[in-house]
Structures are given as structure tokens and as C-alpha cells.
PDB file of N, CA and C in Angstrom:
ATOM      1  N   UNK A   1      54.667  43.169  61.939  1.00  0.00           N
ATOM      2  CA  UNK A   1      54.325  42.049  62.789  1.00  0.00           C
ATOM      3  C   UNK A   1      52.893  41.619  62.490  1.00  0.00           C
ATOM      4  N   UNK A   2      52.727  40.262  62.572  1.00  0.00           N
ATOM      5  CA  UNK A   2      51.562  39.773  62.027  1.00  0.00           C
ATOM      6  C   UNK A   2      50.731  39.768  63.042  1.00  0.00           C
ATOM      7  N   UNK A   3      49.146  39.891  62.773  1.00  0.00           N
ATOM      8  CA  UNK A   3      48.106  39.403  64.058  1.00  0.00           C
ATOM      9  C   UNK A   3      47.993  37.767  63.835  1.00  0.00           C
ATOM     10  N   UNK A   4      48.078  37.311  64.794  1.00  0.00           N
ATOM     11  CA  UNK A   4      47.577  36.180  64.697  1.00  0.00           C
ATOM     12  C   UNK A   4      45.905  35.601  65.364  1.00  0.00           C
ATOM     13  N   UNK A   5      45.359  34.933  64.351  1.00  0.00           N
ATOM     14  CA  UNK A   5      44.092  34.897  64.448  1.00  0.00           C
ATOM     15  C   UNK A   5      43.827  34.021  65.632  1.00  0.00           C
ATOM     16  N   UNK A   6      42.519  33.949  66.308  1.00  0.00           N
ATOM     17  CA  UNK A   6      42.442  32.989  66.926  1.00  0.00           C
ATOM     18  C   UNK A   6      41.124  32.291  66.665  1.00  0.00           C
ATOM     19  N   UNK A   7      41.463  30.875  66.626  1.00  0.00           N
ATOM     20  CA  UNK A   7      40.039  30.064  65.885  1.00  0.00           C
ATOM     21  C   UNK A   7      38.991  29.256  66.631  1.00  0.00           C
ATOM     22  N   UNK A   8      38.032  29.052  66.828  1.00  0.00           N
ATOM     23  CA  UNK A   8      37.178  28.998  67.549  1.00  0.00           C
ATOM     24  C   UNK A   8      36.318  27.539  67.459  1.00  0.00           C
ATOM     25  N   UNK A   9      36.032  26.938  66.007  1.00  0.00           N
ATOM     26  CA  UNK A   9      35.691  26.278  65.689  1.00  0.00           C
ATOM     27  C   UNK A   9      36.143  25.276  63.943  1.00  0.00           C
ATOM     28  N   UNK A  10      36.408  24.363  64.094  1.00  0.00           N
ATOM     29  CA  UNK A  10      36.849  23.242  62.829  1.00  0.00           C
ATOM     30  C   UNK A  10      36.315  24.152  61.648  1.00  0.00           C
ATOM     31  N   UNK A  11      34.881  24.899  61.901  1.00  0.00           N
ATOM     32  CA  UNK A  11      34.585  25.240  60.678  1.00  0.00           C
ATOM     33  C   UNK A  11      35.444  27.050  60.208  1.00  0.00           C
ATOM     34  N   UNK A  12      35.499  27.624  61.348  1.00  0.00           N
ATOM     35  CA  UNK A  12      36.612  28.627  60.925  1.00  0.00           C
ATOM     36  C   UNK A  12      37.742  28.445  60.244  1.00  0.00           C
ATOM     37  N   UNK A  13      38.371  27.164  60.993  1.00  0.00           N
ATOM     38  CA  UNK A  13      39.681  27.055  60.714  1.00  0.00           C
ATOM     39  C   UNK A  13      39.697  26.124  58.945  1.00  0.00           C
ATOM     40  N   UNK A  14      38.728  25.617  58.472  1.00  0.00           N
ATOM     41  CA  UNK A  14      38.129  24.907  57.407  1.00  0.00           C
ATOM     42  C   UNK A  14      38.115  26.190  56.311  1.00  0.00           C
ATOM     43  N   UNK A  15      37.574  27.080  56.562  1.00  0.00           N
ATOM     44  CA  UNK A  15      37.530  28.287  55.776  1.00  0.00           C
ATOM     45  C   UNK A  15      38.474  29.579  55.499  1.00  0.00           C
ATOM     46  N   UNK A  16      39.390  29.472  56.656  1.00  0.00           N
ATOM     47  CA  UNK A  16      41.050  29.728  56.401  1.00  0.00           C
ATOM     48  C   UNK A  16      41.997  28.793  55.911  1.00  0.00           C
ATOM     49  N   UNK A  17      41.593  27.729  55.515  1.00  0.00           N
ATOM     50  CA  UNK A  17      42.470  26.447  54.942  1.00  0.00           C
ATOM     51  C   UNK A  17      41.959  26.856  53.579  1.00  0.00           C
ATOM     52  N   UNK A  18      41.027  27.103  52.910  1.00  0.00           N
ATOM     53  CA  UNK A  18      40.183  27.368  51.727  1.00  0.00           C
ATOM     54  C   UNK A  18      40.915  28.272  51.277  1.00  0.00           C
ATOM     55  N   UNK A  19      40.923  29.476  51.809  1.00  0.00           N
ATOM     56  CA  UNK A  19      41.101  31.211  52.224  1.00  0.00           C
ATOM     57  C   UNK A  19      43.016  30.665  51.447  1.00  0.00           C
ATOM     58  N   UNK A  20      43.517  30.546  52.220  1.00  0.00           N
ATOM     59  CA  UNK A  20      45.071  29.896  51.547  1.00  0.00           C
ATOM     60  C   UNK A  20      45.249  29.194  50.573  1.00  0.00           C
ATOM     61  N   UNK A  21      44.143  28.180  50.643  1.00  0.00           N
ATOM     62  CA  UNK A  21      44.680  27.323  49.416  1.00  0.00           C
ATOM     63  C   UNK A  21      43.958  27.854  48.181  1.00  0.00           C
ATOM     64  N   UNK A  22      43.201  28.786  47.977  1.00  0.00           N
ATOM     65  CA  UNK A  22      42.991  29.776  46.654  1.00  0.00           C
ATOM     66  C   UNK A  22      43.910  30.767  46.428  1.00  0.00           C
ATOM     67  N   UNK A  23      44.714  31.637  47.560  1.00  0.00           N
ATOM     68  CA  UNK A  23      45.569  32.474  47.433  1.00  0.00           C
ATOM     69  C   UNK A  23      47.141  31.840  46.882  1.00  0.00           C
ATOM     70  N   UNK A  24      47.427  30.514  47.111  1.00  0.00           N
ATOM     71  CA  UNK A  24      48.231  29.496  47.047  1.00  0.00           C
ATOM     72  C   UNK A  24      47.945  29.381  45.185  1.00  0.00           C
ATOM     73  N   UNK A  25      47.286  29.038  45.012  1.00  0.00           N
ATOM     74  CA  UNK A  25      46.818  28.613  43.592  1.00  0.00           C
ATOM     75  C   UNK A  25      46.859  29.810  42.652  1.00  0.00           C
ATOM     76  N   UNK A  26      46.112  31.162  43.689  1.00  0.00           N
ATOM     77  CA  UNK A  26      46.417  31.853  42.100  1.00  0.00           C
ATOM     78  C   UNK A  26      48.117  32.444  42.464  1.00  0.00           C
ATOM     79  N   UNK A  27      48.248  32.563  43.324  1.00  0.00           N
ATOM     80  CA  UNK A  27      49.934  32.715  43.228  1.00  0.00           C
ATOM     81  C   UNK A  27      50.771  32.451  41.827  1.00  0.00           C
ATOM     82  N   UNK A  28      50.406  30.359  42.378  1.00  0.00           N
ATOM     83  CA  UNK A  28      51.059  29.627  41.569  1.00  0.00           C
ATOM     84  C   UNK A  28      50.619  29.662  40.044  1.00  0.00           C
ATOM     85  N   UNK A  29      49.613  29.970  39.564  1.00  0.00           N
ATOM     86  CA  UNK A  29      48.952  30.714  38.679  1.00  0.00           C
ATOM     87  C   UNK A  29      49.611  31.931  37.857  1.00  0.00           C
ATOM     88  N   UNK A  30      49.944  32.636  38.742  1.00  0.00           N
ATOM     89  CA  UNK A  30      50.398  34.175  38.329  1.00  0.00           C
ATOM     90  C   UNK A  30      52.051  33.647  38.413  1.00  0.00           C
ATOM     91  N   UNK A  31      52.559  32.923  38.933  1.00  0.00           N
ATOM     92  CA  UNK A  31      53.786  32.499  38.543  1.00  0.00           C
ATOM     93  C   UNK A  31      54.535  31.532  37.206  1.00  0.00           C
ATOM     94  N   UNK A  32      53.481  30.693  37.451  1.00  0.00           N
ATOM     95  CA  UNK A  32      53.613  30.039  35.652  1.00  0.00           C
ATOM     96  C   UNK A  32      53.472  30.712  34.496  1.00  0.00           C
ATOM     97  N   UNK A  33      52.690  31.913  34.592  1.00  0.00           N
ATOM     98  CA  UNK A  33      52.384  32.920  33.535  1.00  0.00           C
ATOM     99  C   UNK A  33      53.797  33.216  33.329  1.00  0.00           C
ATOM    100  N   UNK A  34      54.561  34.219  34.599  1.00  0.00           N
ATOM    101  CA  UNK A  34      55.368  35.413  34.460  1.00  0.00           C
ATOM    102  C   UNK A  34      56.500  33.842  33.901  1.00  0.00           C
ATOM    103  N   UNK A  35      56.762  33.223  33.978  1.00  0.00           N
ATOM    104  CA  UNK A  35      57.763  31.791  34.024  1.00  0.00           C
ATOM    105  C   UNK A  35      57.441  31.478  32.160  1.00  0.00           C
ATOM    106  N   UNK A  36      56.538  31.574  31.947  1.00  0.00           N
ATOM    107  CA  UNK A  36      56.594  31.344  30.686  1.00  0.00           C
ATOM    108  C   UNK A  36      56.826  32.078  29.772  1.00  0.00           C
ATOM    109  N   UNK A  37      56.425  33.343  30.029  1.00  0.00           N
ATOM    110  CA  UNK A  37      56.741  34.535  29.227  1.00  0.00           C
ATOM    111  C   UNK A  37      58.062  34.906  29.532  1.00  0.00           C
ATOM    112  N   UNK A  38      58.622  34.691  30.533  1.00  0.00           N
ATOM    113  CA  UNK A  38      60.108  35.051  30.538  1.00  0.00           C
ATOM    114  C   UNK A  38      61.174  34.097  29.248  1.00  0.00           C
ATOM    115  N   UNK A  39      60.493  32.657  29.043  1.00  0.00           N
ATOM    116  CA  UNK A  39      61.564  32.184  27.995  1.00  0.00           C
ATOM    117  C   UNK A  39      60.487  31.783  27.348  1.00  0.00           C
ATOM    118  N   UNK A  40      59.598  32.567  27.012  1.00  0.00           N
ATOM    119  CA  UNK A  40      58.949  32.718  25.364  1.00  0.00           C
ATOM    120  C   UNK A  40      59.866  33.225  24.114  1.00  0.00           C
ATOM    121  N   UNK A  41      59.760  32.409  23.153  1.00  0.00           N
ATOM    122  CA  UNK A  41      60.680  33.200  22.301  1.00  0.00           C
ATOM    123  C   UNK A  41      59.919  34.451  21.255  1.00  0.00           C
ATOM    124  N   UNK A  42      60.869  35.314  21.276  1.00  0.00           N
ATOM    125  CA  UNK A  42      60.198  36.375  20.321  1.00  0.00           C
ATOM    126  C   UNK A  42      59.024  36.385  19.316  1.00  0.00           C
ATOM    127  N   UNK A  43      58.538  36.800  18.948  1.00  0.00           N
ATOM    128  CA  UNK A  43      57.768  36.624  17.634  1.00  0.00           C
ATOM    129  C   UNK A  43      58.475  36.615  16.512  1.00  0.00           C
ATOM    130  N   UNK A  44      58.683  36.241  15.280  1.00  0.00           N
ATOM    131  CA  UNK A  44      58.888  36.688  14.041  1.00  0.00           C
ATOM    132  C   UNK A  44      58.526  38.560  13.647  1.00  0.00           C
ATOM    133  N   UNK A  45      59.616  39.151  13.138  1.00  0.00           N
ATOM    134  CA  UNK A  45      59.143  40.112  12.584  1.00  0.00           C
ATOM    135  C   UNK A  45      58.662  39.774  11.305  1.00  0.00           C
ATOM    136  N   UNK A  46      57.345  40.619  10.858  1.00  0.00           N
ATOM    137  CA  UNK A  46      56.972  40.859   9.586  1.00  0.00           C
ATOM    138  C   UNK A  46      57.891  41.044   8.738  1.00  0.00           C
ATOM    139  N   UNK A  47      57.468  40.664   7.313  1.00  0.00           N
ATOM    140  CA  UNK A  47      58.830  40.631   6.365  1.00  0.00           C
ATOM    141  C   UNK A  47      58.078  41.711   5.543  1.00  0.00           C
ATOM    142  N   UNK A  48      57.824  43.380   6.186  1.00  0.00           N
ATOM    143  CA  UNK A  48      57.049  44.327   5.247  1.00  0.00           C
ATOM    144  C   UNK A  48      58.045  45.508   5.259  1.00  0.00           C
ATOM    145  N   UNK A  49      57.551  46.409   4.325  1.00  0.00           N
ATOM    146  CA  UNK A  49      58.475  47.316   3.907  1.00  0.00           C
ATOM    147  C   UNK A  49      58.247  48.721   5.710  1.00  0.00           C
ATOM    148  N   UNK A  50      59.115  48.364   6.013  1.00  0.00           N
ATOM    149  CA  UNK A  50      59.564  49.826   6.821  1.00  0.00           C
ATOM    150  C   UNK A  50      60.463  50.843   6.014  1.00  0.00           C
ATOM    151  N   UNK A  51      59.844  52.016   6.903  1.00  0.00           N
ATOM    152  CA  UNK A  51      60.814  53.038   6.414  1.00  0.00           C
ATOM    153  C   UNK A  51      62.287  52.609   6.557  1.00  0.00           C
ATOM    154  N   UNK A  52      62.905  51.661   7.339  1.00  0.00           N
ATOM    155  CA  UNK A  52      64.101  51.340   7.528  1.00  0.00           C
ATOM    156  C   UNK A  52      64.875  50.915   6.341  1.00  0.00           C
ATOM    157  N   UNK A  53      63.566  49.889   6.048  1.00  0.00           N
ATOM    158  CA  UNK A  53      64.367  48.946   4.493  1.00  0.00           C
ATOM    159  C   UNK A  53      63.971  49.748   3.749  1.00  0.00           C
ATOM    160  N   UNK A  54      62.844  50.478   3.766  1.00  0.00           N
ATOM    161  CA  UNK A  54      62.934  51.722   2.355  1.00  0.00           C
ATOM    162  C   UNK A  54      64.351  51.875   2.193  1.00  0.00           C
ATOM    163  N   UNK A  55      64.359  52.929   3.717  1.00  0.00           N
ATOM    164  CA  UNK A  55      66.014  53.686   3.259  1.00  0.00           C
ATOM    165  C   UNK A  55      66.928  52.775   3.328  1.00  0.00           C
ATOM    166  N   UNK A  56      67.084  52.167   3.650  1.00  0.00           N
ATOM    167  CA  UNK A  56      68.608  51.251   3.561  1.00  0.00           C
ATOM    168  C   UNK A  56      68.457  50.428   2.042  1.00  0.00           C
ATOM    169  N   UNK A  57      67.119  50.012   1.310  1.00  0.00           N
ATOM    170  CA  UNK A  57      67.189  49.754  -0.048  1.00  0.00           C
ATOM    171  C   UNK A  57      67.819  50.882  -1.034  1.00  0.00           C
ATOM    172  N   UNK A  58      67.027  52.147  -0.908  1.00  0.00           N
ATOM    173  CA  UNK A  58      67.432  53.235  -1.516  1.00  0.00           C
ATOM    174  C   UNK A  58      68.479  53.683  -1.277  1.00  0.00           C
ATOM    175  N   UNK A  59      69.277  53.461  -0.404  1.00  0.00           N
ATOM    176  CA  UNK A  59      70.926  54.340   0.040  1.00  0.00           C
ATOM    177  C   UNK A  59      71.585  53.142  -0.623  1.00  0.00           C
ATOM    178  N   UNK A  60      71.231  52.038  -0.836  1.00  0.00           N
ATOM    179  CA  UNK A  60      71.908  50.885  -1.491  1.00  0.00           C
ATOM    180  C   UNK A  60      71.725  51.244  -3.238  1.00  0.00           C
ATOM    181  N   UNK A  61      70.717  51.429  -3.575  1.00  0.00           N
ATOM    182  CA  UNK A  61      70.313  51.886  -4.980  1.00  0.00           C
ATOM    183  C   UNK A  61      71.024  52.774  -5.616  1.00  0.00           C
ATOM    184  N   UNK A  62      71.008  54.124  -4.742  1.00  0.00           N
ATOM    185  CA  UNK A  62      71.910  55.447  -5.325  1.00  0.00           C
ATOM    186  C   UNK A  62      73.475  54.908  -4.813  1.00  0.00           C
ATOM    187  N   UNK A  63      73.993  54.164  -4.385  1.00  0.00           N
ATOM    188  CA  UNK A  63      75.196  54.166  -4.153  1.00  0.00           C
ATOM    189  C   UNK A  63      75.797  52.860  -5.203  1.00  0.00           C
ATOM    190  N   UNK A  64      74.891  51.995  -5.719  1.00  0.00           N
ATOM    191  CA  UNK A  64      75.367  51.014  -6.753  1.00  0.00           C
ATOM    192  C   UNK A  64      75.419  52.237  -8.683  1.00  0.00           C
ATOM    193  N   UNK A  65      73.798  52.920  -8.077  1.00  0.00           N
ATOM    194  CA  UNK A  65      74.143  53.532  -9.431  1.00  0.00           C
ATOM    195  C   UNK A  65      75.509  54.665  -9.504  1.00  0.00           C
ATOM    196  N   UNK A  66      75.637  55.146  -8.630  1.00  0.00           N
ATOM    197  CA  UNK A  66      76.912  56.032  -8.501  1.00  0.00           C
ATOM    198  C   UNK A  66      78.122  55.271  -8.453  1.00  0.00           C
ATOM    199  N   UNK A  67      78.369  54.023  -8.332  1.00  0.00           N
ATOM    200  CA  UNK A  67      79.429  53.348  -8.907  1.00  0.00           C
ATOM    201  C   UNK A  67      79.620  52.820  -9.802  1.00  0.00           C
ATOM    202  N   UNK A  68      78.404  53.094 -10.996  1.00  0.00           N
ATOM    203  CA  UNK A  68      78.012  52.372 -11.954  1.00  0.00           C
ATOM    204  C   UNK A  68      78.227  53.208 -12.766  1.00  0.00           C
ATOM    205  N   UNK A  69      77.807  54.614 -12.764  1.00  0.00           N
ATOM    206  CA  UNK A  69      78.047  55.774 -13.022  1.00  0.00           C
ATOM    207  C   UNK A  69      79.683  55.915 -13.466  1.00  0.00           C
ATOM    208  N   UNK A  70      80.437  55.928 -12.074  1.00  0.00           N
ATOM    209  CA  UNK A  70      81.954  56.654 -12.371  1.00  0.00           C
ATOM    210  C   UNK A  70      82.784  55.040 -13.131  1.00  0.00           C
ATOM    211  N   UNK A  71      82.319  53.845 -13.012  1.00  0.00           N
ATOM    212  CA  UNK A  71      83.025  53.164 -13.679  1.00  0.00           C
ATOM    213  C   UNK A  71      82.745  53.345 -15.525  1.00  0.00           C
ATOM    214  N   UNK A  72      81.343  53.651 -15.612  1.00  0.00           N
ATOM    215  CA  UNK A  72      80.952  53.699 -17.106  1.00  0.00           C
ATOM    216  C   UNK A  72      81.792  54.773 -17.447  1.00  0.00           C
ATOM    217  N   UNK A  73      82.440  56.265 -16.723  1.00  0.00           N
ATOM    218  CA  UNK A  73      82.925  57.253 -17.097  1.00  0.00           C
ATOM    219  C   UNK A  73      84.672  56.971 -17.480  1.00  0.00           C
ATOM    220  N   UNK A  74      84.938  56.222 -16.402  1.00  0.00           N
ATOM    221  CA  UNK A  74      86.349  56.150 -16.011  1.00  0.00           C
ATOM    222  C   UNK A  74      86.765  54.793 -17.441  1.00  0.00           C
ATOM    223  N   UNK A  75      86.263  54.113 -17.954  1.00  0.00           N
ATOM    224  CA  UNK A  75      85.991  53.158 -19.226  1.00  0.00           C
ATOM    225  C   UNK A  75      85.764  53.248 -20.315  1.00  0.00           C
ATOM    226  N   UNK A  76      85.047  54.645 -19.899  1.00  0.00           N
ATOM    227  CA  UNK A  76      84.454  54.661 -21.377  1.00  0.00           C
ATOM    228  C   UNK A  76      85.694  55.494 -22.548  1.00  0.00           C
ATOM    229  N   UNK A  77      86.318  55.915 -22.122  1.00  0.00           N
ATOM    230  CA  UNK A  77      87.824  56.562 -23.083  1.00  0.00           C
ATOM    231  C   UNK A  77      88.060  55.205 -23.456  1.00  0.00           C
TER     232      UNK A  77
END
């Protein structure tokens, strides 16, 4: 349950109008942020060598030469 204030003079109530309308703003502030970053689109990944494409180049490498391999064998009679 809230207290409710009680105001005394134009200039109190002038400085709780202030008091809101900065809390109002950065709200709306901190909401356009989270609003934009939600449908930001990704970044680009780097196009650099990870261990991933290492190995998935190299498991591609030994598996072309090993078919390269049993066809030169299986031909060559």
C-alpha cells in the first residue's frame, strides 16, 4: 500500500511533477534500448578458421583421400 504524500505548496507539487517526469523519461529510455535490441539482427560471424572448420575441413580431407585411395585400388587391375 502506497503513502500518499501530502502537498503543501505549488512549489512542492512543481518538484514532484519534475521528480516523475525524469523517472517517466528514463523509463522510456531504458525501454527503447531493451525494444531495440530485442529485434536487432545478429552480427555476422567472422569468416576465420575455428577449430570447427579445422575439423570438419580435415574429416572432409581424409575421407575424400580414402575414397580416392580405394577407387585408385579397386581400378587399378
Amino acid at each position: 500500500m502506497k503513502k500518499t504524500e501530502a502537498y503543501s505548496t505549488l512549489h512542492e507539487i512543481r518538484l514532484r511533477k519534475e521528480t516523475i517526469l525524469s523517472e517517466i523519461r528514463n523509463d522510456n529510455q531504458q525501454i527503447s534500448i531493451l525494444w531495440k535490441d530485442l529485434f536487432r539482427k545478429p552480427e555476422p560471424r567472422k569468416k576465420g578458421f575455428t577449430l570447427a572448420n579445422v575439423m570438419n575441413t580435415g574429416a572432409g580431407l581424409v575421407d575424400g583421400f580414402m575414397l580416392a585411395w580405394k577407387l585408385y585400388r579397386k581400378f587399378k587391375k
